[in-house]
C-alpha atoms as a PDB file:
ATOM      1  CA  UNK A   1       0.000   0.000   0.000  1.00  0.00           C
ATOM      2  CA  UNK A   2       0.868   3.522  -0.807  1.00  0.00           C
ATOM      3  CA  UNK A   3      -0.216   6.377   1.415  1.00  0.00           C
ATOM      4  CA  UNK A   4      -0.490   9.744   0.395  1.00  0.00           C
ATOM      5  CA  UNK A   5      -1.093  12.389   2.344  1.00  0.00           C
ATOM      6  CA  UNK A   6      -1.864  16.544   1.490  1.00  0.00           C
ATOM      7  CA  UNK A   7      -3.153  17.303  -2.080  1.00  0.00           C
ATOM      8  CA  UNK A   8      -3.061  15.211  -4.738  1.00  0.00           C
ATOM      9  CA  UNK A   9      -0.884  17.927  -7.610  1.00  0.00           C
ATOM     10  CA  UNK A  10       2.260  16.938  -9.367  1.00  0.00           C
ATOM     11  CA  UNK A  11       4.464  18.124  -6.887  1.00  0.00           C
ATOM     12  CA  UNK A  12       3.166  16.143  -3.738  1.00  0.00           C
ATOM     13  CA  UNK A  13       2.583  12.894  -6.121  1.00  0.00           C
ATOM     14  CA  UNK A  14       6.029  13.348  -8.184  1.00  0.00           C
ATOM     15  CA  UNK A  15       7.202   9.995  -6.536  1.00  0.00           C
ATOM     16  CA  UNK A  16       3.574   7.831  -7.214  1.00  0.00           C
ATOM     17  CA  UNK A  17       5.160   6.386 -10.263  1.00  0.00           C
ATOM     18  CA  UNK A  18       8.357   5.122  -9.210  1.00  0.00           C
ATOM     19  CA  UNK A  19       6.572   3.381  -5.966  1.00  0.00           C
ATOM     20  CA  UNK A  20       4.072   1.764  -7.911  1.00  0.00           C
ATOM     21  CA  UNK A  21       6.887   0.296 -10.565  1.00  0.00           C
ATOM     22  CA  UNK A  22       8.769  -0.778  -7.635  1.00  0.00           C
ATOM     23  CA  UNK A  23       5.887  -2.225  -6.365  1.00  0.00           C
ATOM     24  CA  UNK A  24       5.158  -4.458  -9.639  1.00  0.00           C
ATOM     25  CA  UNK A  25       9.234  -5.159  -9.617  1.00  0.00           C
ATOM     26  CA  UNK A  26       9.010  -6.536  -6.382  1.00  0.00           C
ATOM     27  CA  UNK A  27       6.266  -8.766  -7.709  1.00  0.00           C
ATOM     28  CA  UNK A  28       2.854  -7.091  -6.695  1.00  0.00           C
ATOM     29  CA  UNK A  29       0.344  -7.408  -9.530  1.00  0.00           C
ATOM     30  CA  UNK A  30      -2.308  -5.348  -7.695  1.00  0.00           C
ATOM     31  CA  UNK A  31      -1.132  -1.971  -5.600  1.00  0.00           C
ATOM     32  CA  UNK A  32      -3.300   0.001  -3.105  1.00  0.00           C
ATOM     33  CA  UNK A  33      -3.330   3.819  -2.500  1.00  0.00           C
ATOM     34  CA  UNK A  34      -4.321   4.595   0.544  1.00  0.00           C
ATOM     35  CA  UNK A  35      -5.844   8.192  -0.115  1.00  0.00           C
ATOM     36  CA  UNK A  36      -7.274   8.737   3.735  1.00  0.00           C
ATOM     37  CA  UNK A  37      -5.067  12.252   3.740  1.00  0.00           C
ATOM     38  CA  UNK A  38      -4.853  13.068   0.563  1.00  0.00           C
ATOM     39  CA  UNK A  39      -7.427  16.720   0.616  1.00  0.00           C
ATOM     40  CA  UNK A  40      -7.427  18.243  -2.570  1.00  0.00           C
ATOM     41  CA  UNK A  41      -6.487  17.363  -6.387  1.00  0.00           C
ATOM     42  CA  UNK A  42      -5.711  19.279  -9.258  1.00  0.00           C
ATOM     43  CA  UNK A  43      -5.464  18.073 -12.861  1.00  0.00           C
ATOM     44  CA  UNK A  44      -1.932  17.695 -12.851  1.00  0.00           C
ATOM     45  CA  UNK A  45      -1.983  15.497 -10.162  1.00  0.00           C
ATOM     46  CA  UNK A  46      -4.877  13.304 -11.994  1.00  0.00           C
ATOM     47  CA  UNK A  47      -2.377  13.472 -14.573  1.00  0.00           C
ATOM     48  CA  UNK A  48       0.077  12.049 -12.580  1.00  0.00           C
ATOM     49  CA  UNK A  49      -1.947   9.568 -11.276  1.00  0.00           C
ATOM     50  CA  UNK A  50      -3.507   8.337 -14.504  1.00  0.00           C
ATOM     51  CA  UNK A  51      -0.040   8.064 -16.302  1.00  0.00           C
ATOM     52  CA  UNK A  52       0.891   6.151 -13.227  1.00  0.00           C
ATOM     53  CA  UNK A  53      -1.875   3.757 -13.034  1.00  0.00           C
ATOM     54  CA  UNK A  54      -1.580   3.195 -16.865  1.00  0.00           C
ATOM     55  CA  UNK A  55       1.981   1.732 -16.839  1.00  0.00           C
ATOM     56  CA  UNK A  56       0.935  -0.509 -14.184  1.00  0.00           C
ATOM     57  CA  UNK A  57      -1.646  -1.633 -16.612  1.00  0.00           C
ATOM     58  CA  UNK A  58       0.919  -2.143 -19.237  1.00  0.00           C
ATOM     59  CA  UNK A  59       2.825  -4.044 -16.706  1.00  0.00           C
ATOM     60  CA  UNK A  60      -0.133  -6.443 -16.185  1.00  0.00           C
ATOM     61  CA  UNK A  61      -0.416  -4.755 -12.803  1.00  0.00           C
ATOM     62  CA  UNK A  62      -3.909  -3.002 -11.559  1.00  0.00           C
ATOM     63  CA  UNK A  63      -4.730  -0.061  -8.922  1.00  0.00           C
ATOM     64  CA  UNK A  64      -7.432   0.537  -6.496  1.00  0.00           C
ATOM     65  CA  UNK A  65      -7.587   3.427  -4.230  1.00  0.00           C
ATOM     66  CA  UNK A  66      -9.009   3.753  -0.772  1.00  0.00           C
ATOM     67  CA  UNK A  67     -10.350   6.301   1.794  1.00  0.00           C
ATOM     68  CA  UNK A  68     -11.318   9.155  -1.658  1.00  0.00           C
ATOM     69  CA  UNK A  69     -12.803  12.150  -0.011  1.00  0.00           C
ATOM     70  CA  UNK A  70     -16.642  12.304  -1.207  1.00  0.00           C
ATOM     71  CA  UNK A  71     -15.555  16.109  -2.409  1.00  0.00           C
ATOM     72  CA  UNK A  72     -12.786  14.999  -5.040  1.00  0.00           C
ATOM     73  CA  UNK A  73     -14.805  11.549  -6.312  1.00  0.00           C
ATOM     74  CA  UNK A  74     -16.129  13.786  -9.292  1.00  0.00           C
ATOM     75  CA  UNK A  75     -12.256  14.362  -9.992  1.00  0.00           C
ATOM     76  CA  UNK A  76     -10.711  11.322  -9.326  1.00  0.00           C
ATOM     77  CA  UNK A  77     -13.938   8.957 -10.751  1.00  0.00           C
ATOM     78  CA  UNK A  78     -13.348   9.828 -14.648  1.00  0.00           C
ATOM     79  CA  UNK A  79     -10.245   7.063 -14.016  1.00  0.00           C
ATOM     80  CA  UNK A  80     -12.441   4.419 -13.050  1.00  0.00           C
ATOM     81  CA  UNK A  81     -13.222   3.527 -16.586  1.00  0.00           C
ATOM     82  CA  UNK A  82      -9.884   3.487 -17.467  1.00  0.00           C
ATOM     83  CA  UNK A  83      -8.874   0.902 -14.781  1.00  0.00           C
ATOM     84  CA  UNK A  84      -8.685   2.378 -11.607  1.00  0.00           C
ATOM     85  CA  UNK A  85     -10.677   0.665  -8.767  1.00  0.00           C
ATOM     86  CA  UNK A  86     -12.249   3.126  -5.764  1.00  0.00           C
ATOM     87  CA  UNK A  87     -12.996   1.174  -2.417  1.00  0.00           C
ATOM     88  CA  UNK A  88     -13.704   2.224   1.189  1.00  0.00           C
ATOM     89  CA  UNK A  89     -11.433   0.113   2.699  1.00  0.00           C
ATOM     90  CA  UNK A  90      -8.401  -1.623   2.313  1.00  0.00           C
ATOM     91  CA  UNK A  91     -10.381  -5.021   3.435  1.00  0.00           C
ATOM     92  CA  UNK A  92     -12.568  -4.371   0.295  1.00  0.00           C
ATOM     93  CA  UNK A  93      -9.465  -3.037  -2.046  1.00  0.00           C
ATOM     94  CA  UNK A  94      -7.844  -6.458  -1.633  1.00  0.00           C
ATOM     95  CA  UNK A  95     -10.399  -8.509  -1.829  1.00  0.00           C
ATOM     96  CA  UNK A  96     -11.740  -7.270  -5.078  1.00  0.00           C
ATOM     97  CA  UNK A  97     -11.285  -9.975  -7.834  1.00  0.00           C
ATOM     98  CA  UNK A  98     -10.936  -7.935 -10.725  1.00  0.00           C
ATOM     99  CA  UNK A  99      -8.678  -8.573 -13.087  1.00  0.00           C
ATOM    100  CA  UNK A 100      -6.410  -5.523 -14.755  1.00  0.00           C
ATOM    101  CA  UNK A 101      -7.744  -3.882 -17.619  1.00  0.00           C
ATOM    102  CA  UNK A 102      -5.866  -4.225 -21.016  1.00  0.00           C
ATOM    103  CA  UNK A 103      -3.919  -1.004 -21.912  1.00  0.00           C
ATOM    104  CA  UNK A 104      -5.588   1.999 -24.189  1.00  0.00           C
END
């Protein structure tokens, strides 16, 4: 799992998509983002985020996120259909079945 904390923007997520490829090098197929803390988002940060989740994709790896603040699900839910899972709890993030989405 990968907590962030503060807003979700470029800056504060710069490192998001090294730790999720070291994740899938270290053999995790599915990583979890534990957004509990995270308080506000902007659209570089989604940017960040979707470019992030989309080479784990490629790498036959998926991504669900937990503890999305009701305010910034009308932000963050436009990356559902393109492979990101949204759960309220960790519990729940793991023991979703689904299987990664192939790559756009």
């Amino acid at each position: 799992m990968i907590a962030l904390n503060g807003g979700l923007c470029a800056a504060a997520v710069d490192a998001l998509p090294s730790a999720i490829a070291k994740a899938l090098d270290d053999g995790r197929r599915h990583v979890v983002l534990d957004l509990h803390e995270v308080r506000d988002a902007d659209a570089d940060g989604l940017w960040v985020l979707s470019a992030a989740m989309r080479a784990a994709i490629r790498r036959g790896g998926r991504l669900s996120a937990v503890g999305l603040r009701p305010a910034l699900r009308p932000q963050v839910e436009p990356l559902v259909a393109d492979g990101l899972s949204l759960h309220p709890t960790v519990r729940s993030a793991v023991a979703d079945p689904a299987k990664p989405k192939a790559p756009r």
